[in-house]
Protein backbone atom coordinates (compact mmCIF):
# COMPACT_ATOMS: atom_id res chain seq x y z
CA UNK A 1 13.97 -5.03 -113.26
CA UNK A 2 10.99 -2.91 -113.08
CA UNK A 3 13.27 0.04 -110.82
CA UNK A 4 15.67 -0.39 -114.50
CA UNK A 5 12.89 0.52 -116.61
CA UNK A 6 11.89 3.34 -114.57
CA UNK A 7 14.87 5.31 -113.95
CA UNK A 8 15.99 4.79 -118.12
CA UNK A 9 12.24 6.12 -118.72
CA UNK A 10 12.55 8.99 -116.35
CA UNK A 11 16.26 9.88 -117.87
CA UNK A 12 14.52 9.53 -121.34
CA UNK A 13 11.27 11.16 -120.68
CA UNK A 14 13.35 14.42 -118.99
CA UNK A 15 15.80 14.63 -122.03
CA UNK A 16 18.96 13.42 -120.39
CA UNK A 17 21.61 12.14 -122.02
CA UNK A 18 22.54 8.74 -120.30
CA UNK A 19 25.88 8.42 -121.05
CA UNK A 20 27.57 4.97 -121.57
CA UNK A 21 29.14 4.08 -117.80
CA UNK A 22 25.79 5.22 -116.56
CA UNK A 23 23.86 2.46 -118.82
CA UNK A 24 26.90 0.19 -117.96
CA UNK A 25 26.01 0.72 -114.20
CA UNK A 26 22.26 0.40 -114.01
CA UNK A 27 22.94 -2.80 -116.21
CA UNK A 28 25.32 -4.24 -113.79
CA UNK A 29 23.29 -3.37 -110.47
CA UNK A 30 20.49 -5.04 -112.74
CA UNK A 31 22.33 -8.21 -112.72
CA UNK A 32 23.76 -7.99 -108.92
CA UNK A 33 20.04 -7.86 -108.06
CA UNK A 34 18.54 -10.58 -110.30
CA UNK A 35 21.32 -12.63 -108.73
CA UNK A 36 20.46 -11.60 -105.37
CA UNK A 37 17.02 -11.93 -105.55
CA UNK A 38 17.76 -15.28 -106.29
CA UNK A 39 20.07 -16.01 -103.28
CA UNK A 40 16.90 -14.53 -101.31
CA UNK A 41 14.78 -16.88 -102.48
CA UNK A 42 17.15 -19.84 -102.38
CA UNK A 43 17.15 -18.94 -98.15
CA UNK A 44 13.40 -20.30 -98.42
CA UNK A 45 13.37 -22.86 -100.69
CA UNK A 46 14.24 -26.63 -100.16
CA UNK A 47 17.26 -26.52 -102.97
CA UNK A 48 19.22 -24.16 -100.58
CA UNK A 49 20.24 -27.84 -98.89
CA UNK A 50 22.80 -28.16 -101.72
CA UNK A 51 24.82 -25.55 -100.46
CA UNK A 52 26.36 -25.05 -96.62
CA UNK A 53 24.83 -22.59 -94.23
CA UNK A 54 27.84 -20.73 -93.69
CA UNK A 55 27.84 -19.74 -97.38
CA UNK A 56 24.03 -19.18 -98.04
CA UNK A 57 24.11 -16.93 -94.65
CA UNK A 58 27.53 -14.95 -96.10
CA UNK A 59 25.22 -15.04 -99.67
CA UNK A 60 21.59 -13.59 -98.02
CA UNK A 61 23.50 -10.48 -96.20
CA UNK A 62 25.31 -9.90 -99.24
CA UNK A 63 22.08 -9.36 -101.06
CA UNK A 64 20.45 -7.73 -98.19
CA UNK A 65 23.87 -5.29 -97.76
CA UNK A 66 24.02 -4.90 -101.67
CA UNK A 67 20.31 -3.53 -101.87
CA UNK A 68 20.83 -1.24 -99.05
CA UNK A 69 24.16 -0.05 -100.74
CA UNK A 70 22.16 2.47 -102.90
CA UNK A 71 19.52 4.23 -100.92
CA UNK A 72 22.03 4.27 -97.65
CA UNK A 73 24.56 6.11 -99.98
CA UNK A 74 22.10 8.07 -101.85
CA UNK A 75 20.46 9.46 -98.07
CA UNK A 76 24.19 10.52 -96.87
CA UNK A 77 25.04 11.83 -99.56
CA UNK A 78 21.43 14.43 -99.37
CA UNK A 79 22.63 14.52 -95.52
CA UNK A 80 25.92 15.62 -96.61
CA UNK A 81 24.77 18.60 -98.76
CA UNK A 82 22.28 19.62 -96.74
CA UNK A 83 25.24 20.32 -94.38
CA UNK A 84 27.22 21.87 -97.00
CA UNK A 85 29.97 18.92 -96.87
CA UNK A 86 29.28 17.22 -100.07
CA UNK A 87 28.12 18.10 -103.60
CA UNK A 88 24.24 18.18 -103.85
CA UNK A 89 22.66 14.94 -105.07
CA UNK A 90 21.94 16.01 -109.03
CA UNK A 91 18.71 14.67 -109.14
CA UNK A 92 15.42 14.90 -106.92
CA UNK A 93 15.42 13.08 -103.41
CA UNK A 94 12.42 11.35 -103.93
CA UNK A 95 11.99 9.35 -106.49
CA UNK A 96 9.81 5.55 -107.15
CA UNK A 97 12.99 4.11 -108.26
CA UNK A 98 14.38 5.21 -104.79
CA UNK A 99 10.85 3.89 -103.25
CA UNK A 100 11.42 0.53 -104.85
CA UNK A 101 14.79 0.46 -104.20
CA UNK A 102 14.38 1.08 -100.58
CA UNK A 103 11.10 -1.31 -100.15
CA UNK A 104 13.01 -4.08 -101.76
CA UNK A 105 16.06 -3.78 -99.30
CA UNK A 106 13.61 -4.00 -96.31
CA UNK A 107 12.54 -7.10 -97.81
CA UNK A 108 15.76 -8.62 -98.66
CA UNK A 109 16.89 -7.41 -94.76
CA UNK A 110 13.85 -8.98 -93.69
CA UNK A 111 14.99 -12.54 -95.91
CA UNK A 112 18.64 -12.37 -94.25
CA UNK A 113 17.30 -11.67 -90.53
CA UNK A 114 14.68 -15.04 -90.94
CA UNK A 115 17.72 -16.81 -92.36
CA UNK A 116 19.81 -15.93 -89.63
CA UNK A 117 17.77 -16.93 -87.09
CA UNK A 118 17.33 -20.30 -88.33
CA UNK A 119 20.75 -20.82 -89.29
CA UNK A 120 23.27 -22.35 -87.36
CA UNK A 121 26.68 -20.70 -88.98
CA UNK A 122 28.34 -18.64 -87.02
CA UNK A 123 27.38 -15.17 -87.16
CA UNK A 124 30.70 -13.71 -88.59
CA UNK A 125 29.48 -15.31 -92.32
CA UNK A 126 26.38 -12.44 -91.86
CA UNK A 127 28.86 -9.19 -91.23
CA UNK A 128 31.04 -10.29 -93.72
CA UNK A 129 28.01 -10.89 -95.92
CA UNK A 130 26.60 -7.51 -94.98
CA UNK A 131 30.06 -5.69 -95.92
CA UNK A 132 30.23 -7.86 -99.26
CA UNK A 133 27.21 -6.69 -100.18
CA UNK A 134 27.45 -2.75 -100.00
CA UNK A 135 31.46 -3.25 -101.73
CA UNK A 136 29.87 -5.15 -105.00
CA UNK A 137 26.82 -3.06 -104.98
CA UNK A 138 28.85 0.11 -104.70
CA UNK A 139 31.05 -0.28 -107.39
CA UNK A 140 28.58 0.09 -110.01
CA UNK A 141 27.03 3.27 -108.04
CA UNK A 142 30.24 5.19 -107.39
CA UNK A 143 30.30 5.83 -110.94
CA UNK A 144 26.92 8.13 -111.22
């Protein structure tokens, strides 16, 4: 939630304008990673028994494909411009709510790779997971 407060305060603190779908999609992405963070956590915890492997496995690489949704499309989109293929990102690169973003996918990666391993669902649960993850994630991002 901290990521939320930053990017409202740097909008704020700049003089933007944040229009209505924008507040509507940091909201939402707020919400898709509460939830995911605690999917994440449920991979560690003993109360993850109440629900099959398959499902917490397709659940953790959602999360994990949902927090990478952001930074992966925000990177190819710069990559994009840079080539003169795609409109330039309207903001800078760099950014801490990019930093947290991005630290906080490694982790959740890291969460769905441990859960993997020591999971014995077939591995199809994970890609589907994975692909899951960046379609519900996206959604609220396509529309900034």
């Amino acid at each position: 939630m901290v990521w939320v407060f930053l990017d409202i305060a740097g909008h704020v603190l700049s003089g933007d304008y944040i229009a209505e779908p924008m507040l509507a999609a940091v909201l939402a992405d707020s919400v898709l990673r509460a939830i995911s963070g605690i999917l994440i956590l449920a991979t560690v915890r003993s109360w993850r028994y109440t629900m099959p492997d398959g499902l917490m496995l397709l659940l953790a690489w959602a999360a994990a494909g949902g927090s990478l949704a952001f930074p992966l499309y925000k990177t190819a989109r710069f990559a994009l411009a840079a080539n003169h293929l795609a409109e330039p990102w309207p903001a800078p690169y760099f950014t801490v709510a990019l930093l947290g973003l991005s630290a906080g996918a490694a982790l959740f990666v890291t969460a769905a790779v441990s859960f993997l391993n020591r999971s014995n669902a077939p591995r199809r649960w994970a890609i589907l997971g994975l692909f899951l993850g960046f379609f519900v994630m996206y959604l609220p991002v396509s529309h900034w």
